[in-house]
C-alpha atoms as a PDB file:
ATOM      1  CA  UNK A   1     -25.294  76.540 189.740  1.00  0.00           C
ATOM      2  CA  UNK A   2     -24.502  77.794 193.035  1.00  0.00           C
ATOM      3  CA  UNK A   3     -24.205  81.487 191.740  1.00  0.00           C
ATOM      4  CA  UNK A   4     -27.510  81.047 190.123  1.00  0.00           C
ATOM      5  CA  UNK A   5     -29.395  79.876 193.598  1.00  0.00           C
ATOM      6  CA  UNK A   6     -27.667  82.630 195.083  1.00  0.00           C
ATOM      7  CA  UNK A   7     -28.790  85.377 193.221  1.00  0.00           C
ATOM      8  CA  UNK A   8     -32.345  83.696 193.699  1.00  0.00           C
ATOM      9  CA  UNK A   9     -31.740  83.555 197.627  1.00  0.00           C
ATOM     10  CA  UNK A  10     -30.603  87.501 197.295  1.00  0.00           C
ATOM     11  CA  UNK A  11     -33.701  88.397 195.045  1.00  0.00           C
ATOM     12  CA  UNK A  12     -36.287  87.081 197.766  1.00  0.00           C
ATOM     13  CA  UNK A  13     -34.482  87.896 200.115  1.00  0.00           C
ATOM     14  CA  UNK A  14     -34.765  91.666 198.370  1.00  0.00           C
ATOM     15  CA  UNK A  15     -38.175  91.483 197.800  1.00  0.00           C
ATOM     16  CA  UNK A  16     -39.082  90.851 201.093  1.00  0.00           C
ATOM     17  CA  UNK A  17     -37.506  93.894 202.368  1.00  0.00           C
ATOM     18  CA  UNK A  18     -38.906  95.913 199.973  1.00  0.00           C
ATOM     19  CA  UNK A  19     -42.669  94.227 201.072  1.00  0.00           C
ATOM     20  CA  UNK A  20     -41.491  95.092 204.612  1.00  0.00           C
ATOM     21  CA  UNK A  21     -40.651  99.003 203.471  1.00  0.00           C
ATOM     22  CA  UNK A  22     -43.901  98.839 201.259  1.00  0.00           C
ATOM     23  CA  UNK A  23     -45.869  98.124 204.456  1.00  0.00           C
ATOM     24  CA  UNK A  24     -44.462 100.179 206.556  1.00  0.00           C
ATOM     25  CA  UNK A  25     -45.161 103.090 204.329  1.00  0.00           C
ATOM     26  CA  UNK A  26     -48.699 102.148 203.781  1.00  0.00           C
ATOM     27  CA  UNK A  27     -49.220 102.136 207.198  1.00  0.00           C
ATOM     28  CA  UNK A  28     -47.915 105.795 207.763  1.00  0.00           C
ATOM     29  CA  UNK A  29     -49.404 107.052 204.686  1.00  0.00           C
ATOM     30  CA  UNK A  30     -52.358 105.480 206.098  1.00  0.00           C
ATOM     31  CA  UNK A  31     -52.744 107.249 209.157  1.00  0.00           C
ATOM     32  CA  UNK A  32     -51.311 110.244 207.594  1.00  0.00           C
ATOM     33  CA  UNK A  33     -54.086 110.462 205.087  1.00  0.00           C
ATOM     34  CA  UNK A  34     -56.951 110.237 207.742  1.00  0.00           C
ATOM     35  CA  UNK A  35     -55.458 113.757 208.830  1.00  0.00           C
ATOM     36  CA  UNK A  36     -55.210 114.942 205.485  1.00  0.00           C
ATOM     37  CA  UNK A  37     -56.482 114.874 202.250  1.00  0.00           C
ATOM     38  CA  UNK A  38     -55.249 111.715 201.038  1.00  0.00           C
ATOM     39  CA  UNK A  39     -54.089 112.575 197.236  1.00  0.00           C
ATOM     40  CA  UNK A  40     -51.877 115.596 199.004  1.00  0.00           C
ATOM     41  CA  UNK A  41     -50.118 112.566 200.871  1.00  0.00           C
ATOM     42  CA  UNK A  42     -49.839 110.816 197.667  1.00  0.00           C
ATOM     43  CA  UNK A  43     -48.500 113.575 196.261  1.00  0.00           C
ATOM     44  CA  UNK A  44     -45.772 114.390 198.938  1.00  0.00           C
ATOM     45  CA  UNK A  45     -45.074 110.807 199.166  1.00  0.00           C
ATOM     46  CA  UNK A  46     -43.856 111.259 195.536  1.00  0.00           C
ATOM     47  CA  UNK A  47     -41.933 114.426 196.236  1.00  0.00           C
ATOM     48  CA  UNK A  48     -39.883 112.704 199.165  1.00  0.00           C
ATOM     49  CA  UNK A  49     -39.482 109.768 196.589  1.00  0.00           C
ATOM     50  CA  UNK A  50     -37.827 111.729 194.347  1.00  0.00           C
ATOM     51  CA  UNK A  51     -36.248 114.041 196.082  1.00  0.00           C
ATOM     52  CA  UNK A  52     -34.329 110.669 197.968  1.00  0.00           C
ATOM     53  CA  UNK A  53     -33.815 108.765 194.737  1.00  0.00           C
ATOM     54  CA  UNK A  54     -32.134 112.605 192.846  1.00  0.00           C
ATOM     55  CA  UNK A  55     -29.671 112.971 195.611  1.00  0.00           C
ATOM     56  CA  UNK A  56     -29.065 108.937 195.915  1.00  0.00           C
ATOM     57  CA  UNK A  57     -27.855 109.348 192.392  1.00  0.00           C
ATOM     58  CA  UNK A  58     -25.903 112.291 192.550  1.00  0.00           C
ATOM     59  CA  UNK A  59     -24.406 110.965 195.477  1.00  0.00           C
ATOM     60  CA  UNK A  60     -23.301 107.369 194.090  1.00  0.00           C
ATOM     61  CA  UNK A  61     -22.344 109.212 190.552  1.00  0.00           C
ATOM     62  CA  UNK A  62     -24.643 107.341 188.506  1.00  0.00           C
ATOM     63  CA  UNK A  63     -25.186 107.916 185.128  1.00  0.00           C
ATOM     64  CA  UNK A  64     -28.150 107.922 183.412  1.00  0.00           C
ATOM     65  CA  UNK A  65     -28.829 105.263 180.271  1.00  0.00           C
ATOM     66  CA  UNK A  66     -30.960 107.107 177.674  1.00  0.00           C
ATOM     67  CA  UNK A  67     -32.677 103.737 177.488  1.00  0.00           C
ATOM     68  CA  UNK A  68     -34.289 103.918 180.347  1.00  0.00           C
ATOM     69  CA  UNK A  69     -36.282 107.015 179.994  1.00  0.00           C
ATOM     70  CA  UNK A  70     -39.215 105.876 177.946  1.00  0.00           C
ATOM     71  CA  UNK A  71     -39.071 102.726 180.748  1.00  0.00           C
ATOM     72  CA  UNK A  72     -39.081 105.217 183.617  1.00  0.00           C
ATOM     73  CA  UNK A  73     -41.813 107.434 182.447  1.00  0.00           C
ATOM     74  CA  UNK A  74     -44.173 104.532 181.302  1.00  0.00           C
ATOM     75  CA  UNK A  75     -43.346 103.223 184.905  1.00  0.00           C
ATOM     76  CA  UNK A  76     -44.043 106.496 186.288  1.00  0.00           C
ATOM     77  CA  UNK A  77     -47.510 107.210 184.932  1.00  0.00           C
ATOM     78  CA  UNK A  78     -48.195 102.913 185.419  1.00  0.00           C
ATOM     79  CA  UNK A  79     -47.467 103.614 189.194  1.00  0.00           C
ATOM     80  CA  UNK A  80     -49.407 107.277 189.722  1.00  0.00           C
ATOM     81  CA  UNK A  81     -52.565 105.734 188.032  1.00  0.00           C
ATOM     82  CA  UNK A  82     -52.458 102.614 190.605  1.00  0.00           C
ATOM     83  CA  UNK A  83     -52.114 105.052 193.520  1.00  0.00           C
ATOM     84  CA  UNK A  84     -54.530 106.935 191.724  1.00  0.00           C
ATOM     85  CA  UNK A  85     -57.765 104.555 191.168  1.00  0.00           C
ATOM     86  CA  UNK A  86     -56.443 102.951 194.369  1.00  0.00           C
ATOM     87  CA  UNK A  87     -57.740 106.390 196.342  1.00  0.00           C
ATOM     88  CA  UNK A  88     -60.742 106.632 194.316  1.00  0.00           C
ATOM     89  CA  UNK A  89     -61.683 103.042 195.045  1.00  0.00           C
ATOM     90  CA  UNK A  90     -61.113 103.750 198.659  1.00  0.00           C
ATOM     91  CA  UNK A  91     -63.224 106.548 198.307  1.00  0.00           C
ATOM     92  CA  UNK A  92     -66.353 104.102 197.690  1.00  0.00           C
ATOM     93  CA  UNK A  93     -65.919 102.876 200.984  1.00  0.00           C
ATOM     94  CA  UNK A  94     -64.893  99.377 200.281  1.00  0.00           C
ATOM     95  CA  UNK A  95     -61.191  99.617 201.246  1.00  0.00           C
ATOM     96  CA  UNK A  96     -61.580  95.692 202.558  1.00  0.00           C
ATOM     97  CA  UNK A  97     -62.228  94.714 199.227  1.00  0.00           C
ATOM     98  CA  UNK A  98     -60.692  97.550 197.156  1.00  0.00           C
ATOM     99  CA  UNK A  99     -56.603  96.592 198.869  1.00  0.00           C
ATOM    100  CA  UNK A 100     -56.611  93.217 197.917  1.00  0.00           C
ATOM    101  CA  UNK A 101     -58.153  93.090 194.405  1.00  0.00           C
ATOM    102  CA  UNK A 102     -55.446  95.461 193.436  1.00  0.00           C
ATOM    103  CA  UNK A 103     -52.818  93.482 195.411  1.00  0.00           C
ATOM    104  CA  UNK A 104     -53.679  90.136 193.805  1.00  0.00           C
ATOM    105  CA  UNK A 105     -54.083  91.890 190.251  1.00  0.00           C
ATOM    106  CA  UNK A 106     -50.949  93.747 190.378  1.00  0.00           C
ATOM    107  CA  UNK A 107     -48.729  90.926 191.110  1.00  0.00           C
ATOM    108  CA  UNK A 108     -51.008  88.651 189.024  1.00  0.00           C
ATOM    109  CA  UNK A 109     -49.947  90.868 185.967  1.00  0.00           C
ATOM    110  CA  UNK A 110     -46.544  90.716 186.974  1.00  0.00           C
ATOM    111  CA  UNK A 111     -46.023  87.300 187.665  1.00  0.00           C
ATOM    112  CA  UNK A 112     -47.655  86.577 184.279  1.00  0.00           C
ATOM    113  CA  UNK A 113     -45.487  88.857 182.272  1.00  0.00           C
ATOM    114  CA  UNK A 114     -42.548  87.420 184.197  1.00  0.00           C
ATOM    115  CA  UNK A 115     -43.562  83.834 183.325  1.00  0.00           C
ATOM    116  CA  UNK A 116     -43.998  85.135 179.882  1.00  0.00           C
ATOM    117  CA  UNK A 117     -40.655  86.293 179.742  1.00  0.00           C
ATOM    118  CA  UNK A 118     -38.828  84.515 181.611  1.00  0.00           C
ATOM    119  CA  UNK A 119     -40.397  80.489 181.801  1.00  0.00           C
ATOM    120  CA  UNK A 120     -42.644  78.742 184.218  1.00  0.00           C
ATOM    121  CA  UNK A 121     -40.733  78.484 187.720  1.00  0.00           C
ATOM    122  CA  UNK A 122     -39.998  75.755 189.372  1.00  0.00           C
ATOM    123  CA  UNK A 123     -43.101  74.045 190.736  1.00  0.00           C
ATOM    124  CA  UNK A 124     -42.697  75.120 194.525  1.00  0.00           C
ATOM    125  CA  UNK A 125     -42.390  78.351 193.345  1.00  0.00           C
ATOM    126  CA  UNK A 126     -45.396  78.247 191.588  1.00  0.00           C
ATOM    127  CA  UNK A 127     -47.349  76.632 194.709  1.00  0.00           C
ATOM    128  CA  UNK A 128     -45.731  79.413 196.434  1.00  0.00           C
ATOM    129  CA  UNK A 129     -47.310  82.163 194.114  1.00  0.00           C
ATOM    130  CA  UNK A 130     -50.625  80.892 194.855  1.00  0.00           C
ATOM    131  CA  UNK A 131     -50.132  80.810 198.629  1.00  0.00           C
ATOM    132  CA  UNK A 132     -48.815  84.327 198.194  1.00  0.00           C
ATOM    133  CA  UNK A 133     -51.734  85.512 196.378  1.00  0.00           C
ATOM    134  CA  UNK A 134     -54.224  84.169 198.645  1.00  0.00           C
ATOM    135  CA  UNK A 135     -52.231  85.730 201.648  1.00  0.00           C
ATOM    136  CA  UNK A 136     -52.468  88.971 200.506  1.00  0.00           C
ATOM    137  CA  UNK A 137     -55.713  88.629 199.875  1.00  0.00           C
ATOM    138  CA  UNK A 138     -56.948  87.437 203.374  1.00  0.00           C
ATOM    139  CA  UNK A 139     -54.182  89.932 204.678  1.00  0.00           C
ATOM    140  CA  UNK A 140     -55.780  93.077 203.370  1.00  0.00           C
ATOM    141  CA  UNK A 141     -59.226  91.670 203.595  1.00  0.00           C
ATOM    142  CA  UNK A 142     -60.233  92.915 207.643  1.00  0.00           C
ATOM    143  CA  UNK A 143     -63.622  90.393 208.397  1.00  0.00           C
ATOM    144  CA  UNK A 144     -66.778  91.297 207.681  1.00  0.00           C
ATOM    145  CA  UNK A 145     -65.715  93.061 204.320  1.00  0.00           C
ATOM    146  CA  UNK A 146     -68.245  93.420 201.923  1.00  0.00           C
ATOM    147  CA  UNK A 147     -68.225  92.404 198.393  1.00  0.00           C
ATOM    148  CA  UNK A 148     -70.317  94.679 196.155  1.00  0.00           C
ATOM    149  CA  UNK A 149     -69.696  95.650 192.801  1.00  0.00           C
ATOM    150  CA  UNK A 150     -69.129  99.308 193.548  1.00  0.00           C
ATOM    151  CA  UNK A 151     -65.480 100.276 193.607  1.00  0.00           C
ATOM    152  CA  UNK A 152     -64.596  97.418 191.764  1.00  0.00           C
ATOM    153  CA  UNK A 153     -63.598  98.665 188.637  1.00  0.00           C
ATOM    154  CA  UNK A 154     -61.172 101.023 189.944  1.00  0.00           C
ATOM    155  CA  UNK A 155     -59.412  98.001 191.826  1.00  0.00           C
ATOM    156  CA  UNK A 156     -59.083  96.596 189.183  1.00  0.00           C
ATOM    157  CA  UNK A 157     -57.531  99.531 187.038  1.00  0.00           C
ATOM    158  CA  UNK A 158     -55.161 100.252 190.408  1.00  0.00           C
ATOM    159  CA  UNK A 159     -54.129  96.996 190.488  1.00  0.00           C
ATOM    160  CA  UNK A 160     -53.144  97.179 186.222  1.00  0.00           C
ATOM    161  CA  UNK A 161     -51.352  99.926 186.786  1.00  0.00           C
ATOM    162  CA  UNK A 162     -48.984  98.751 190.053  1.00  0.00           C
ATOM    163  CA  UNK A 163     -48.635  95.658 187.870  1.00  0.00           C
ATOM    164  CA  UNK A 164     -47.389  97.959 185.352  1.00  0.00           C
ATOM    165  CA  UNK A 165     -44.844  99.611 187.177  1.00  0.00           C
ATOM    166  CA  UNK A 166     -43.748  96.134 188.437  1.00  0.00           C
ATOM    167  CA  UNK A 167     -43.142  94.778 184.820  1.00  0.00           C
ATOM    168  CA  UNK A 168     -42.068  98.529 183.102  1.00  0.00           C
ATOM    169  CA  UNK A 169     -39.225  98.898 186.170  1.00  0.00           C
ATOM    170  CA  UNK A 170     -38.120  96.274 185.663  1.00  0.00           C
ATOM    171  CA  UNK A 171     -36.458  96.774 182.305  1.00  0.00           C
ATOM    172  CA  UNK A 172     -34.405  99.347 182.983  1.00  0.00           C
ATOM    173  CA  UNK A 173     -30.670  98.793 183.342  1.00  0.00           C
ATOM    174  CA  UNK A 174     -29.672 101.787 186.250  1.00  0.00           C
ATOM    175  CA  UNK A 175     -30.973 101.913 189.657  1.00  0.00           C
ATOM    176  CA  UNK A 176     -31.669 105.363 191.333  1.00  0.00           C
ATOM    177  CA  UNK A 177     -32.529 107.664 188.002  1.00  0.00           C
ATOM    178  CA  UNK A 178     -34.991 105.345 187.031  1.00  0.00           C
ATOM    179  CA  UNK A 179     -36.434 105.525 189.757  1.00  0.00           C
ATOM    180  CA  UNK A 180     -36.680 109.383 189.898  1.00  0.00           C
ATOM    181  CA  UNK A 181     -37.457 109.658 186.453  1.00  0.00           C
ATOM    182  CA  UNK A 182     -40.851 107.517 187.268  1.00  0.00           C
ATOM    183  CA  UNK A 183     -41.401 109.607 190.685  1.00  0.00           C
ATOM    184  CA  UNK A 184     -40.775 112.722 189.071  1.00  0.00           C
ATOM    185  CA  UNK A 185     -43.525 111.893 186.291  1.00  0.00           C
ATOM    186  CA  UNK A 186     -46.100 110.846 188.682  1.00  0.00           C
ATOM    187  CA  UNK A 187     -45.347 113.836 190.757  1.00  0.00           C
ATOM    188  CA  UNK A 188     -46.481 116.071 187.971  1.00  0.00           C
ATOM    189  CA  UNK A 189     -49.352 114.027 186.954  1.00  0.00           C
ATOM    190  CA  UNK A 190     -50.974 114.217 190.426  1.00  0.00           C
ATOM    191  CA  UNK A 191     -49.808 118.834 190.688  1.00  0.00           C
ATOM    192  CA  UNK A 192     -51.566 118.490 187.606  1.00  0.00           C
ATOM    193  CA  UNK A 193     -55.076 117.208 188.645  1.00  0.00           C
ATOM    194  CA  UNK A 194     -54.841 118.637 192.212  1.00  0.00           C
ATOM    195  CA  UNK A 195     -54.281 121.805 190.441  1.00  0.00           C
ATOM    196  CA  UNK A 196     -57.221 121.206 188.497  1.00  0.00           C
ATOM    197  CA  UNK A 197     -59.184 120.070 190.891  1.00  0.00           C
ATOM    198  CA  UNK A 198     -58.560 122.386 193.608  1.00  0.00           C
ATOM    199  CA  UNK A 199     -58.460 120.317 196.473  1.00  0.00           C
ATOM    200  CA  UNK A 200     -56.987 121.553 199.332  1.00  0.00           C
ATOM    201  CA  UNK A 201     -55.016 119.552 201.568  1.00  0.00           C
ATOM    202  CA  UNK A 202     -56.568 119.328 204.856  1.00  0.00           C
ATOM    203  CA  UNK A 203     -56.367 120.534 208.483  1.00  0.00           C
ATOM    204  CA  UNK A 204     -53.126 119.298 210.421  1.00  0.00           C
ATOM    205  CA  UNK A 205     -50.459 120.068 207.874  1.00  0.00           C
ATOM    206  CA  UNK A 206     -47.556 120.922 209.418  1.00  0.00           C
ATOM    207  CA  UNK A 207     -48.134 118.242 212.348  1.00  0.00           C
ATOM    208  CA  UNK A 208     -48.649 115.797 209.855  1.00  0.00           C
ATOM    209  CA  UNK A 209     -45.423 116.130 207.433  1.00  0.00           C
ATOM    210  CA  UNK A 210     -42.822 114.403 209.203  1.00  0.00           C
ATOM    211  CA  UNK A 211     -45.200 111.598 209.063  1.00  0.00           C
ATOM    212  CA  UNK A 212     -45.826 111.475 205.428  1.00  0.00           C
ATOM    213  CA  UNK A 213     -42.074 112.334 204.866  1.00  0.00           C
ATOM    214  CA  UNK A 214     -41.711 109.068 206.225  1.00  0.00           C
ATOM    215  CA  UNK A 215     -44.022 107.320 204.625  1.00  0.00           C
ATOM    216  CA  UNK A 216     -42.138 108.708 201.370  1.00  0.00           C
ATOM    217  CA  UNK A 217     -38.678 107.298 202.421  1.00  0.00           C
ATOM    218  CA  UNK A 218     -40.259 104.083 203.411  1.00  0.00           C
ATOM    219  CA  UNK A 219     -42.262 103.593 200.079  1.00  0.00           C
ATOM    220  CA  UNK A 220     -38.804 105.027 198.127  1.00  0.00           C
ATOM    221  CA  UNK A 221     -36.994 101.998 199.828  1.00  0.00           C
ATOM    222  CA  UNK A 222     -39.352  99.772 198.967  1.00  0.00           C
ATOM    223  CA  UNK A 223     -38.875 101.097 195.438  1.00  0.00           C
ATOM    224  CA  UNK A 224     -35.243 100.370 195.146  1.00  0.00           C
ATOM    225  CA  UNK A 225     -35.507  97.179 196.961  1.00  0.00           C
ATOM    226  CA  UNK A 226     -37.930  96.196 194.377  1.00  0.00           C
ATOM    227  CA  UNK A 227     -36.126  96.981 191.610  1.00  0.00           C
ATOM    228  CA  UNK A 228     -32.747  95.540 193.034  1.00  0.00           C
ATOM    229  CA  UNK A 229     -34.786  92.320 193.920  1.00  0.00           C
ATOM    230  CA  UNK A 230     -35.662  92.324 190.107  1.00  0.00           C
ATOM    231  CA  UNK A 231     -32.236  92.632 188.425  1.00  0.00           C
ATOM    232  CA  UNK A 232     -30.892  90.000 190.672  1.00  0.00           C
ATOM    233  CA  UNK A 233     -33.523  87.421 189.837  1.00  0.00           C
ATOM    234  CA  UNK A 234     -36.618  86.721 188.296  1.00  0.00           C
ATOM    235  CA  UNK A 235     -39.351  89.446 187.603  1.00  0.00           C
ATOM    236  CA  UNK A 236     -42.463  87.259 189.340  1.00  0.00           C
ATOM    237  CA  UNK A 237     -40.266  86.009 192.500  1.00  0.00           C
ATOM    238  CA  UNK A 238     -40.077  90.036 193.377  1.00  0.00           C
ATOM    239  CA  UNK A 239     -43.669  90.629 192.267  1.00  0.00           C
ATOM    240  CA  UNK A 240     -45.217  88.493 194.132  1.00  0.00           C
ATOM    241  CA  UNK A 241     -42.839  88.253 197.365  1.00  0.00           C
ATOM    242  CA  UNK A 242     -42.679  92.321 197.138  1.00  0.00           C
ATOM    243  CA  UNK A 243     -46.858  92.812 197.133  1.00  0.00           C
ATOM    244  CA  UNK A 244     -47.285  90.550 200.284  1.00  0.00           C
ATOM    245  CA  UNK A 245     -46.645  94.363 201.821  1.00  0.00           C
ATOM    246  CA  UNK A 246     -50.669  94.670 203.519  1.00  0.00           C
ATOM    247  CA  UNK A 247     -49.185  91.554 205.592  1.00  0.00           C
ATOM    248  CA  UNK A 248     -46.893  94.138 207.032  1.00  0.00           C
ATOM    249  CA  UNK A 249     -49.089  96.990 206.767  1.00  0.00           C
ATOM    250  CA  UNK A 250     -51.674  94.611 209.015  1.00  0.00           C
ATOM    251  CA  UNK A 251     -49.272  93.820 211.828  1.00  0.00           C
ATOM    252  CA  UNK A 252     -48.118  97.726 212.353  1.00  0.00           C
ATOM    253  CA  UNK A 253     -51.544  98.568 212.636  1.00  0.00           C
ATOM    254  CA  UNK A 254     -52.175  95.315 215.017  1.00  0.00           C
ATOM    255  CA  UNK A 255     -48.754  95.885 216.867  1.00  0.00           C
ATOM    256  CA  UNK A 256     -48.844 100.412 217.505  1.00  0.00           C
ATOM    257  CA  UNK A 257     -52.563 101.163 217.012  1.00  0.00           C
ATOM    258  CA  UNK A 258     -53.821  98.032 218.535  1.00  0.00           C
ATOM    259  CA  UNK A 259     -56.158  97.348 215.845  1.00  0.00           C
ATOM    260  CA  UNK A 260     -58.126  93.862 216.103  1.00  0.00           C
ATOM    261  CA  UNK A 261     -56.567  91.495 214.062  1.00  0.00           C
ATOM    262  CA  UNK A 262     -58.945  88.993 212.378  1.00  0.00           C
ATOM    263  CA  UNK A 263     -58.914  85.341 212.048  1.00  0.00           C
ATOM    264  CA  UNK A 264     -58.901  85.355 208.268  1.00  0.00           C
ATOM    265  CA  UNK A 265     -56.630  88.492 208.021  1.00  0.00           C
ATOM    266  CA  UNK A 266     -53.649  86.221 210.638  1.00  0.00           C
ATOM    267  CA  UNK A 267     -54.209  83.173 208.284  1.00  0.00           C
ATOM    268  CA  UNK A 268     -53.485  85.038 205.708  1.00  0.00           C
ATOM    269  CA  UNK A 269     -50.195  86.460 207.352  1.00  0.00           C
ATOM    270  CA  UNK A 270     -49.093  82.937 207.899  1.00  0.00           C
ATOM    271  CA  UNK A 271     -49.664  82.132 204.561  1.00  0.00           C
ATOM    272  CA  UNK A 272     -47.773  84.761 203.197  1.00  0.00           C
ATOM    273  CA  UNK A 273     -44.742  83.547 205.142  1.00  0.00           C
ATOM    274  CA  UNK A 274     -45.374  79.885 203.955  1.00  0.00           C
ATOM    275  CA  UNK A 275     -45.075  81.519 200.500  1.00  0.00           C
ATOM    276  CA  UNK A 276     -41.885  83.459 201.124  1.00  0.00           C
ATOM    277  CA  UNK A 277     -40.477  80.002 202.212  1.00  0.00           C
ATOM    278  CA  UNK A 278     -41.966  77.902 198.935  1.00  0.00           C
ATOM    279  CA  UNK A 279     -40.703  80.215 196.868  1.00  0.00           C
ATOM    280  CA  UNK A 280     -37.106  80.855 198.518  1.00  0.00           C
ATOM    281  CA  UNK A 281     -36.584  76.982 198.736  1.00  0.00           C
ATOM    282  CA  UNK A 282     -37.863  76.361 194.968  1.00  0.00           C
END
């Protein structure tokens, strides 16, 4: 018994770090992509990723289980779409709306399949899943945000698709080539339509790398941290606990940029830690 709460203990505690790596990416990416073109950060955000996760394995001498290609690649093309429709949503204007319908439906859909799989939680846990949800929500959410249709749609689909990579990740038995394996697909997928599309990548290039490097290593750790958090526990205790992330990505922006943090946007912060604690103690 005591193994098993331990493991549970070491998943959130897992998932929080990888929320915490998550948010500190999105924040660089962030400010990264209002200096660039923001699908050229998305892309070298994926090159860092893999580049870190190829010599991660090499380094640790892990092998790679043929099962967990078609995993990987399903994952890969799961989590380029979500970054993918997440961009073109922002594009509408609506990123207060846009960040936390696909937050909420991402680790929705994972928490689901999770349940699916894996039973009902206990009911704290569950109380702590809704608290989550909300949080993020009223995290992302900066007052004032309007709620029009427009946009919509593509939240919707980014959200599917990180809720993809969530559940698809999660089934594969290694750690770092997995993890490659899915950056390396959605690495090509997004040469491939900037290739078609011919967008260039903006003014401020070279000033503007180390930055997005960063942002790469940060969203790579958040990566592994998921997936660790996930093969020590259960698949909707990481889901949820690892997309409370814009809480993070809120309080950078509050904390270095100065940005005004709203009333509903801190309530949902503090939710979001009364949900790490519901769900740690259930």
């Amino acid at each position: 018994m005591g193994g098993v709460v331990g493991a549970e203990l070491s998943a959130v505690a897992l998932a929080l770090l990888s929320a915490l790596s998550w948010g500190a990416g999105d924040f660089g990416g962030g400010v990264a992509a209002r200096r660039l073109n923001p699908y050229w950060v998305a892309l070298l955000v994926h090159a860092t990723g893999f580049l870190f996760f190829t010599l991660a394995a090499l380094g640790r001498g892990e092998e790679l289980q043929p099962s967990d290609l078609p995993w990987s690649l399903g994952a890969g093309v799961a989590g380029c779409a979500g970054l993918f429709f997440l961009y073109r949503a922002f594009m509408t204007g609506q990123m207060g709306l846009v960040a936390p319908v696909a937050g909420v439906v991402g680790a929705g859909l994972a928490a689901l399949v999770g349940m699916g799989l894996e039973g009902v939680p206990a009911p704290l846990q569950l109380l702590g899943f809704g608290f989550g949800l909300v949080g993020v929500w009223l995290a992302a959410r900066p007052e004032g945000a309007q709620g029009g249709a427009q946009g919509l749609g593509y939240a919707f689909l980014a959200g599917a698709g990180f809720g993809g990579y969530f559940v698809l990740i999660d089934r594969v038995e290694g750690l770092f080539w997995p993890s490659a394996l899915a950056k390396l697909t959605a690495l090509a997928l997004m040469l491939l339509w900037l290739w078609q599309s011919r967008a260039s990548a903006g003014l401020g290039f070279s000033r503007t790398l180390p930055l997005v490097v960063l942002a790469g290593l940060l969203d790579a750790g958040g990566n592994v941290l998921f997936l660790a958090a996930a093969q020590a526990g259960r698949l909707d205790v990481a889901a949820v606990i690892s997309s409370l992330y814009p809480a993070f990505t809120v309080l950078l922006a509050w904390g270095l940029l100065r940005e005004r943090l709203g009333r509903g946007q801190g309530l949902g912060v503090l939710l979001s830690l009364v949900a790490v604690a519901l769900i740690a103690g259930g």
